[in-house]
N, C-alpha and C. Protein backbone atom coordinates (compact mmCIF):
# COMPACT_ATOMS: atom_id res chain seq x y z
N UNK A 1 10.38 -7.77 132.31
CA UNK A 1 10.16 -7.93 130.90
C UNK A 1 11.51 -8.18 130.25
N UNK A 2 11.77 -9.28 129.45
CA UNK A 2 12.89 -9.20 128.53
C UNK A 2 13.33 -8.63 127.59
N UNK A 3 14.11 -8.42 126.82
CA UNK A 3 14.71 -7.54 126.02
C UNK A 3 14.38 -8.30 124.89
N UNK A 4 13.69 -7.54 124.04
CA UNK A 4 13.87 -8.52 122.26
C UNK A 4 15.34 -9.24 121.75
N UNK A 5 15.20 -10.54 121.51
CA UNK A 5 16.33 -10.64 120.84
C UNK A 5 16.86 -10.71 119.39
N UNK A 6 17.40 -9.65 118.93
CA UNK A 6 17.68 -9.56 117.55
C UNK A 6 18.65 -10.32 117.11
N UNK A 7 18.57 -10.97 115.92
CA UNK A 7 19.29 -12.07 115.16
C UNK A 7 20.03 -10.85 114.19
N UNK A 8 21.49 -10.83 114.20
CA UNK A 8 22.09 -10.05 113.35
C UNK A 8 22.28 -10.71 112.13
N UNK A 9 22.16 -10.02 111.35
CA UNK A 9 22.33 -10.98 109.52
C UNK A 9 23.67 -11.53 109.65
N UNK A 10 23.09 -12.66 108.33
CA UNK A 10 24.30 -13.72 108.29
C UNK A 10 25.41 -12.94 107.38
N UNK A 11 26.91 -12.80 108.00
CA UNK A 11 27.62 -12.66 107.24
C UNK A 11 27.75 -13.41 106.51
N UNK A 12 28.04 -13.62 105.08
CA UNK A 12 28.64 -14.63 104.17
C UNK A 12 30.09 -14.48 103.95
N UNK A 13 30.39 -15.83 104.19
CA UNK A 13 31.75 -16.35 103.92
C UNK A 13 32.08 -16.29 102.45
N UNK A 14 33.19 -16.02 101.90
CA UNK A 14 33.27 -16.03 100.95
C UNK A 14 34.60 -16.70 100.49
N UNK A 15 34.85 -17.61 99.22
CA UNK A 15 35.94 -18.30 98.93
C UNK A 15 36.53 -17.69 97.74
N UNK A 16 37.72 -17.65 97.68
CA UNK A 16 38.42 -16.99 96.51
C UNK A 16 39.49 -18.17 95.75
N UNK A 17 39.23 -17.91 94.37
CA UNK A 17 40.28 -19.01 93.48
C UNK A 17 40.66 -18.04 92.85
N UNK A 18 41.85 -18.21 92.68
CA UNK A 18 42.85 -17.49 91.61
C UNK A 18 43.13 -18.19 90.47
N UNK A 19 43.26 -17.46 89.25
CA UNK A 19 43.60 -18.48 88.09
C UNK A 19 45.27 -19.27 88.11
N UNK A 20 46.29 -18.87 89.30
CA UNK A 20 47.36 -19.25 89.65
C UNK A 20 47.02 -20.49 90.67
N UNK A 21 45.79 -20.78 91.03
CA UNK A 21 45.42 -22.52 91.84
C UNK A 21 45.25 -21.38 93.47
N UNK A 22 46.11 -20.18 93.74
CA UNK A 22 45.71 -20.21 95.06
C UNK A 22 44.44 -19.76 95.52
N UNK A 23 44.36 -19.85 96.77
CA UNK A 23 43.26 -19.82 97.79
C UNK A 23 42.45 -18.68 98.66
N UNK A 24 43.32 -17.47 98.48
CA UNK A 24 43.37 -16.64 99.60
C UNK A 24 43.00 -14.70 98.62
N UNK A 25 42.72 -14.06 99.85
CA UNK A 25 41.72 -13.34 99.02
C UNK A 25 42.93 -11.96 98.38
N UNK A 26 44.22 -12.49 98.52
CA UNK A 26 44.72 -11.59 98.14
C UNK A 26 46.16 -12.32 97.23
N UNK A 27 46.88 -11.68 95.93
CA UNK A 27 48.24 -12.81 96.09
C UNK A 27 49.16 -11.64 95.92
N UNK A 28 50.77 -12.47 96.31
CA UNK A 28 51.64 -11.44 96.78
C UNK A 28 52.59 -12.07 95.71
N UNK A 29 54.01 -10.85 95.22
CA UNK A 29 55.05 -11.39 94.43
C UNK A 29 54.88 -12.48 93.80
N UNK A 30 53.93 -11.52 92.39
CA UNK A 30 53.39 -12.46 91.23
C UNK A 30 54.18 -11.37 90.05
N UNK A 31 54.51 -12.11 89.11
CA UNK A 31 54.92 -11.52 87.65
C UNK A 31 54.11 -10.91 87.12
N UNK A 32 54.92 -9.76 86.16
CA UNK A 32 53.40 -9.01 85.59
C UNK A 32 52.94 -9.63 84.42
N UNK A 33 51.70 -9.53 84.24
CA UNK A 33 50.74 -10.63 83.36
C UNK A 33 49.06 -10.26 83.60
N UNK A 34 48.25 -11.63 83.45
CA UNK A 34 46.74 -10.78 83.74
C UNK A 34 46.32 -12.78 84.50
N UNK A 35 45.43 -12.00 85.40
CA UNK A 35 45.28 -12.94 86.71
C UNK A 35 43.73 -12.51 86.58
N UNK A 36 43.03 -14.07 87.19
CA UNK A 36 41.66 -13.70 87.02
C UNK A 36 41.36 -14.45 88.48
N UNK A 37 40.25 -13.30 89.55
CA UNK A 37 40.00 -13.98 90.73
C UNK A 37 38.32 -14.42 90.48
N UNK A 38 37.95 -15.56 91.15
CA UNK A 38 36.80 -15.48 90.93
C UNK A 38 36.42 -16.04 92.77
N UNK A 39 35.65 -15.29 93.28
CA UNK A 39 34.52 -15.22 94.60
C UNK A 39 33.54 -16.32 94.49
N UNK A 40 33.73 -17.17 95.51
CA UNK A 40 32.06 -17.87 95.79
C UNK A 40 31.86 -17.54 96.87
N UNK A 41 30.53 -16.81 97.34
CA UNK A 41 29.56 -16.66 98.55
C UNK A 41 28.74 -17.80 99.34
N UNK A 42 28.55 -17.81 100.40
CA UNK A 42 27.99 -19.09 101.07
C UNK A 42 26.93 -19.93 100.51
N UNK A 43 26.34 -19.17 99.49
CA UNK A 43 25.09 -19.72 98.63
C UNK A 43 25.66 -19.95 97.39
N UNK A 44 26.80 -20.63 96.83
CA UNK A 44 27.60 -20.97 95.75
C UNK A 44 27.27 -19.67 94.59
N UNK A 45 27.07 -18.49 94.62
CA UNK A 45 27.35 -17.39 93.86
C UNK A 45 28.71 -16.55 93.75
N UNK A 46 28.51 -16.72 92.47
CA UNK A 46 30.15 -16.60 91.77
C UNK A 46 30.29 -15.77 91.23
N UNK A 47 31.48 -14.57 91.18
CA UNK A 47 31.73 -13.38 90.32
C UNK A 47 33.24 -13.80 90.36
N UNK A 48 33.83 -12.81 89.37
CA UNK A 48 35.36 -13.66 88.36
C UNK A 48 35.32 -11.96 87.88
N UNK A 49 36.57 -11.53 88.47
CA UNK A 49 37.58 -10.45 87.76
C UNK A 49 38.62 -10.65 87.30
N UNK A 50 39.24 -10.16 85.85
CA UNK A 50 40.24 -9.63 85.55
C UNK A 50 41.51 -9.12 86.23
N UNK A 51 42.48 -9.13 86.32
CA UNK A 51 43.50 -8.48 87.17
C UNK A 51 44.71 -8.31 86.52
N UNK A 52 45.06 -7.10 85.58
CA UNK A 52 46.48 -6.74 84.74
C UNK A 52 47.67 -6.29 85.50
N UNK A 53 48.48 -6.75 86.01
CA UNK A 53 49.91 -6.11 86.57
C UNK A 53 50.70 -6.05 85.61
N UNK A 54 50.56 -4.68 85.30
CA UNK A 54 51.68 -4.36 84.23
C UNK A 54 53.12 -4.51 84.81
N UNK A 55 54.19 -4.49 83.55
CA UNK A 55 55.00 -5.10 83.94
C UNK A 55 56.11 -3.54 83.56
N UNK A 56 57.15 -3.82 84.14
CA UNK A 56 58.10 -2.57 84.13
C UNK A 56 58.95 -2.56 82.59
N UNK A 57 59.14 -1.69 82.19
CA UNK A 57 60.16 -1.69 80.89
C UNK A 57 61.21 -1.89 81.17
N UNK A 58 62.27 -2.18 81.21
CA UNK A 58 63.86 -2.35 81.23
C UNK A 58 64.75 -1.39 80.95
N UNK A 59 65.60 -0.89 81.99
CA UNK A 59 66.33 0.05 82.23
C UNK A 59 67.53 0.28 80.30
N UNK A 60 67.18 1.41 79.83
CA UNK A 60 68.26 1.72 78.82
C UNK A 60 68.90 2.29 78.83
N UNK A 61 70.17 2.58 78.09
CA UNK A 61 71.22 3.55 78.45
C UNK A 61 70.97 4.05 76.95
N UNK A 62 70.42 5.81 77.28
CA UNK A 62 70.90 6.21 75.81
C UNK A 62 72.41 7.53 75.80
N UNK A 63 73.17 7.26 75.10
CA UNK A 63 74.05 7.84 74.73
C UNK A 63 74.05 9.32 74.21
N UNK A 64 74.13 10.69 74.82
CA UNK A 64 73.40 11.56 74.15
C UNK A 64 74.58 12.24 73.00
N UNK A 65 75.67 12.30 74.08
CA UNK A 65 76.86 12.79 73.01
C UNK A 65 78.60 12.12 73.70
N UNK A 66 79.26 12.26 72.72
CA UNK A 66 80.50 11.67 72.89
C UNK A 66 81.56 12.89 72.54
N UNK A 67 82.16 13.50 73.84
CA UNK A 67 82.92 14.50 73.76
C UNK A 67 84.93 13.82 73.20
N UNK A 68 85.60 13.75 72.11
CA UNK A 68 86.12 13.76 71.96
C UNK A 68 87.47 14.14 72.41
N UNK A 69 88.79 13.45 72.77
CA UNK A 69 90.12 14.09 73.33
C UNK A 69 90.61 15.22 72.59
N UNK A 70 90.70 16.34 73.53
CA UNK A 70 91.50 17.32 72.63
C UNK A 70 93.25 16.78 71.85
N UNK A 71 93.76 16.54 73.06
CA UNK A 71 95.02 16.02 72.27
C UNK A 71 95.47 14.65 73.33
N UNK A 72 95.96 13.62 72.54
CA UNK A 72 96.77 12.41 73.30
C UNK A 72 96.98 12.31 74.56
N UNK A 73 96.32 11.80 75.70
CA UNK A 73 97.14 11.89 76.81
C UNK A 73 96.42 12.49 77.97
N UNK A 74 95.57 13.39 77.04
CA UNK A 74 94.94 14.37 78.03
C UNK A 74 93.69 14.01 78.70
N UNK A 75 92.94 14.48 79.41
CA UNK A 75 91.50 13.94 80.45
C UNK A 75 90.59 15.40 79.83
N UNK A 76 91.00 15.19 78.24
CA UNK A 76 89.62 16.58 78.15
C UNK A 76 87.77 15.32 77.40
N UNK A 77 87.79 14.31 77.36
CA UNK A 77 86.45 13.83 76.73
C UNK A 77 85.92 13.74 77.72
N UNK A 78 84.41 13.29 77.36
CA UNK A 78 83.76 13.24 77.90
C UNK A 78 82.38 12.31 77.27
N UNK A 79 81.63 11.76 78.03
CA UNK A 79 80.34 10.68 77.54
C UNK A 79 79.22 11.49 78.47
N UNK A 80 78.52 11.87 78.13
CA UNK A 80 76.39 12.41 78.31
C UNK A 80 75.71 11.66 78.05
N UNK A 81 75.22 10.82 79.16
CA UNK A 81 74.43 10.12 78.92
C UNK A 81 72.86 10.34 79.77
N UNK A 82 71.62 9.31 79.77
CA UNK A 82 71.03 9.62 80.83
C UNK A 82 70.17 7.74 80.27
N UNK A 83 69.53 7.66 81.66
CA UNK A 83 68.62 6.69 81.12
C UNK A 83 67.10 6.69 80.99
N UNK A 84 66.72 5.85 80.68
CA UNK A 84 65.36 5.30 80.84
C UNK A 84 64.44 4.35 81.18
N UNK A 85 62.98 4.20 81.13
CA UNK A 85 62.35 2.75 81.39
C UNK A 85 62.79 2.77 83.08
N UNK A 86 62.80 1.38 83.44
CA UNK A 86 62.96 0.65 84.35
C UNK A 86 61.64 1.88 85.61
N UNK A 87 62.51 1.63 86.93
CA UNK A 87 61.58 2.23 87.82
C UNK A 87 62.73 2.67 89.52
N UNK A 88 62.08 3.96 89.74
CA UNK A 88 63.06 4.60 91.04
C UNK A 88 63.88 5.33 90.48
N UNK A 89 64.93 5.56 91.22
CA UNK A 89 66.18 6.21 91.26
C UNK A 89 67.40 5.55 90.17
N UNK A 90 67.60 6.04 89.75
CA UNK A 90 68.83 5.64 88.97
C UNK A 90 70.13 5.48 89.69
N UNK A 91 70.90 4.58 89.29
CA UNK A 91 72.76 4.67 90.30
C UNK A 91 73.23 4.55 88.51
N UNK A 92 74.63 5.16 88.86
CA UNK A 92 75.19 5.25 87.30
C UNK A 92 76.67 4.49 88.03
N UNK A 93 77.39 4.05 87.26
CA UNK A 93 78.36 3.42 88.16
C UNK A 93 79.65 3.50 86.37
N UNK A 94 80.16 3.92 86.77
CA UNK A 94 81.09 4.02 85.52
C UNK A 94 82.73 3.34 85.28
N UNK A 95 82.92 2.45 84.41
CA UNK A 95 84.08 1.56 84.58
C UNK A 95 85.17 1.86 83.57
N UNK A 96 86.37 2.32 83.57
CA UNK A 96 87.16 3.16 82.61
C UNK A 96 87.58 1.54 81.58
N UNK A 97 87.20 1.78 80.22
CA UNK A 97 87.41 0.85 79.55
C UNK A 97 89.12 0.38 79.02
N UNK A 98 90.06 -0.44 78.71
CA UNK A 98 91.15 -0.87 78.05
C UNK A 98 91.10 -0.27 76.96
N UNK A 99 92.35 0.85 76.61
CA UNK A 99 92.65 1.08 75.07
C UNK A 99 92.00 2.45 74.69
């Protein structure tokens, strides 16, 4: 006696457009902005998402206080600062100004 043969369902293929022209079901090192993908299934059925990549704020320097020289000459000031925005770890890199 033979074995029944079962027909496994049809996967559907599916095609992806990006509102950037590409092709593929995923996109890489894009600017932040809003991107819309839209899906067609093997039976031309279509769904279309939204996609927001927010974008990072820009690193600021705020100034908190400015410690003043005690007298001429001397290494008593000082600058407190800290930052903000941007994204990670901070590096502070400090350059002694002319004058």
């Amino acid at each position: 006696m033979a074995a029944p043969l079962h027909q496994l369902p049809e996967v559907p293929a599916y095609t992806y457009l990006w509102n950037t022209g590409q092709t593929s079901s995923s996109i890489t090192n894009v600017a932040g902005g809003s991107y819309t993908v839209t899906v067609t299934d093997s039976k031309g059925c279509t769904t279309s998402k939204p996609v927001l990549v927010n974008t990072q704020s820009s690193v600021q320097i705020v100034i908190d206080s400015i410690i003043q020289l005690r007298c001429f000459g001397q290494n008593t000031g000082a600058i407190l600062t800290h930052a903000t925005g941007g994204s990670g770890v901070y590096t502070y890199t400090w350059t002694p100004g002319s004058g």
